[in-house]
Protein backbone atom coordinates (compact mmCIF):
# COMPACT_ATOMS: atom_id res chain seq x y z
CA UNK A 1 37.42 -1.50 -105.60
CA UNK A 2 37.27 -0.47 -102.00
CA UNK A 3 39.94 2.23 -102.86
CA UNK A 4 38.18 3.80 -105.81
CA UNK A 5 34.82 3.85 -103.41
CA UNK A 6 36.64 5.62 -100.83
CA UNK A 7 38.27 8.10 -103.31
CA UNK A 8 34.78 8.28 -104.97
CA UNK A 9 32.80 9.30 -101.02
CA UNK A 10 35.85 11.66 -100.47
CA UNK A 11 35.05 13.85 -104.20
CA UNK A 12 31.65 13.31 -103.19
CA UNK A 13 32.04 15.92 -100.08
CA UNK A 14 34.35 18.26 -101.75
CA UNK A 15 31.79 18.18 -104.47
CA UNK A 16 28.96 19.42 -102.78
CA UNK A 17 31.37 21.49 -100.05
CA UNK A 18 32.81 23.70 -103.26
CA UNK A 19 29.36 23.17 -105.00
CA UNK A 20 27.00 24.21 -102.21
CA UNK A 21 28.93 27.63 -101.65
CA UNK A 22 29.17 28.54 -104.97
CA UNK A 23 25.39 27.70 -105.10
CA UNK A 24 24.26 28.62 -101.86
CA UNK A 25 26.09 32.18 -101.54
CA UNK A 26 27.84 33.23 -105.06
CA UNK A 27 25.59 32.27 -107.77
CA UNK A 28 22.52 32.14 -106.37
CA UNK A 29 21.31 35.66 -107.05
CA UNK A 30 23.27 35.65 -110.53
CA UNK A 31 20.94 32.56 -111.71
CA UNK A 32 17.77 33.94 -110.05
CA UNK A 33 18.17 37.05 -112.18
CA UNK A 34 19.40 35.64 -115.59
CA UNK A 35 17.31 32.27 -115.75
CA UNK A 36 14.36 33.19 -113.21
CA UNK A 37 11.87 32.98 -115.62
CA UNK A 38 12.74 29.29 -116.40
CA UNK A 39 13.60 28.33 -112.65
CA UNK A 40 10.85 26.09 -111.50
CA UNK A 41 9.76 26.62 -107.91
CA UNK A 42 10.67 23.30 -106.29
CA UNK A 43 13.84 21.24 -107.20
CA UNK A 44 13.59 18.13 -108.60
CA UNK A 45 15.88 16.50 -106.10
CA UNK A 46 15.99 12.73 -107.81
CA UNK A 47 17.27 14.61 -111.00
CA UNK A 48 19.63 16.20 -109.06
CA UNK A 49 21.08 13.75 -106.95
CA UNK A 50 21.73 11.85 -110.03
CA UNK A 51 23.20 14.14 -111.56
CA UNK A 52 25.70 14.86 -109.23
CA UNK A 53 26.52 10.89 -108.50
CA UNK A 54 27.09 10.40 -111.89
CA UNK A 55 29.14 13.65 -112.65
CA UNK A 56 32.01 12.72 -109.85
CA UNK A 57 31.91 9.28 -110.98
CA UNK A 58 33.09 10.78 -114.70
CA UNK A 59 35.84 12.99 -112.53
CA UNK A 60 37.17 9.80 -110.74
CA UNK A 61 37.05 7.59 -113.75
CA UNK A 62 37.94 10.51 -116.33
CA UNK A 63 39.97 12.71 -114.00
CA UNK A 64 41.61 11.23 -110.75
CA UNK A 65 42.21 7.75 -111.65
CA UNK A 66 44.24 8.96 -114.96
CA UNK A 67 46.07 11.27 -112.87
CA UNK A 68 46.94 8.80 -109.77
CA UNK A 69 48.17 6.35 -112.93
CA UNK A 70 50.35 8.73 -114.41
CA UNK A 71 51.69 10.18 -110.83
CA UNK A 72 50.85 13.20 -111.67
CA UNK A 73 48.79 16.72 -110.15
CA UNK A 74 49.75 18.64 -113.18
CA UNK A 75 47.90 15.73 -115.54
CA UNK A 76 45.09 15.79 -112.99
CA UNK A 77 44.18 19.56 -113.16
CA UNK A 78 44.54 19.05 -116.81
CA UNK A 79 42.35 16.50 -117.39
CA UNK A 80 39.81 18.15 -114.49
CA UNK A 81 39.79 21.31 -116.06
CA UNK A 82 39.24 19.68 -119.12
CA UNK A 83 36.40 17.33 -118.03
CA UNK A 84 34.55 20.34 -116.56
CA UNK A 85 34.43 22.16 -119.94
CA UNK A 86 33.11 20.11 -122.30
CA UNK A 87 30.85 18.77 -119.65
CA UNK A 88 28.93 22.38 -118.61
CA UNK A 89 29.74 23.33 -122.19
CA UNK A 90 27.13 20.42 -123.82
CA UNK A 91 24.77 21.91 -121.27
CA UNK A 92 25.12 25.46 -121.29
CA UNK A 93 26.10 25.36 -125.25
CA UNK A 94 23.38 23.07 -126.28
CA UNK A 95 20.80 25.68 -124.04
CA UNK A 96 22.36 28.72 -125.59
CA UNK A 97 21.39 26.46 -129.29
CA UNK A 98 17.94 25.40 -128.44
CA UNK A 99 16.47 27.62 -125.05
CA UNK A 100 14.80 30.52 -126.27
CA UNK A 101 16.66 33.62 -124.66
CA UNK A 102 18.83 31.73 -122.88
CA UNK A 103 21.81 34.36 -121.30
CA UNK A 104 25.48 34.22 -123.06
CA UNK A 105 26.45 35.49 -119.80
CA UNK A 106 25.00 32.37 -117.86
CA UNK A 107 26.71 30.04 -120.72
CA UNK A 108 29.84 32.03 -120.03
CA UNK A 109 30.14 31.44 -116.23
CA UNK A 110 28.82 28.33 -116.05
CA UNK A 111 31.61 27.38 -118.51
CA UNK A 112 34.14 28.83 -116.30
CA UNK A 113 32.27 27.47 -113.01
CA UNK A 114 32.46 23.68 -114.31
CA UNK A 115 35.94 23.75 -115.49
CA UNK A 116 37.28 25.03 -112.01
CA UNK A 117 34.36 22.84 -109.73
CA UNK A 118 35.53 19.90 -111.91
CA UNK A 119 39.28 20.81 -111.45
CA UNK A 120 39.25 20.94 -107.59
CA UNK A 121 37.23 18.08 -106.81
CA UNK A 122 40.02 16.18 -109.26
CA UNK A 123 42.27 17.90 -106.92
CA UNK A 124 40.94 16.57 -103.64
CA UNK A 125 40.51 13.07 -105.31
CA UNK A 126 44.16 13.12 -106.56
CA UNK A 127 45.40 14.11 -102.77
CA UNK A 128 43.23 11.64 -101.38
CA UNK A 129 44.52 9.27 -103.88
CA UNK A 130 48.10 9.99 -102.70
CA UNK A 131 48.16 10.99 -99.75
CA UNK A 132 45.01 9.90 -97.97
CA UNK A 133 44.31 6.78 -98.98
């Protein structure tokens, strides 16, 4: 148990390293002027927080822990790359179904932005798993 919590704190800083750029200085302007209109002005940080907790818990159990069992990176970038997809996908899919002119272009990248966030925090947590730890 202590391993997986360690493995688990070490995906939680490459999370929000790789996330907080991409957030911070890439995307910020590209959500601002596709979804502005639905941004609210204040985040709701409990929401958040959650969110991301829970979402590296599914890469450790879904992604790294898989990979470290089968000994392998190549299984691990699979399965991360994998995990990412359908996970943005429900989200940005479901809003492209339901969110009244919500962007194709936002569904797009955030598609492509999950499945290589969730592929490189499996990444770190399968190095840490191996080499690290």
């Amino acid at each position: 148990m202590i391993h997986h919590l360690k493995l688990y704190a070490v995906m939680l800083v490459a999370f929000f390293a790789i996330d907080m750029v991409w957030l911070g200085l890439v995307a910020r302007h590209f959500y601002r002027r596709h979804l502005g209109f639905l941004l609210a002005p204040d985040v709701n940080w409990i929401a958040a927080v959650l969110f991301y907790l829970l979402f590296i818990a599914g890469i450790l159990v879904f992604v790294v822990l898989p990979g470290l069992d089968a000994h392998s990176l190549k299984k691990t970038l699979m399965l991360g790359a994998f995990f990412g997809l359908v996970t943005y996908a429900t989200y940005d899919l479901t809003n492209l179904a339901t969110v009244k002119d919500w962007p194709l272009t936002v569904t797009i990248v955030d598609m492509i932005w999950g499945t290589v966030l969730s592929m490189l925090v499996g990444f770190a947590g399968y190095l840490a798993g191996t080499r690290i730890l």
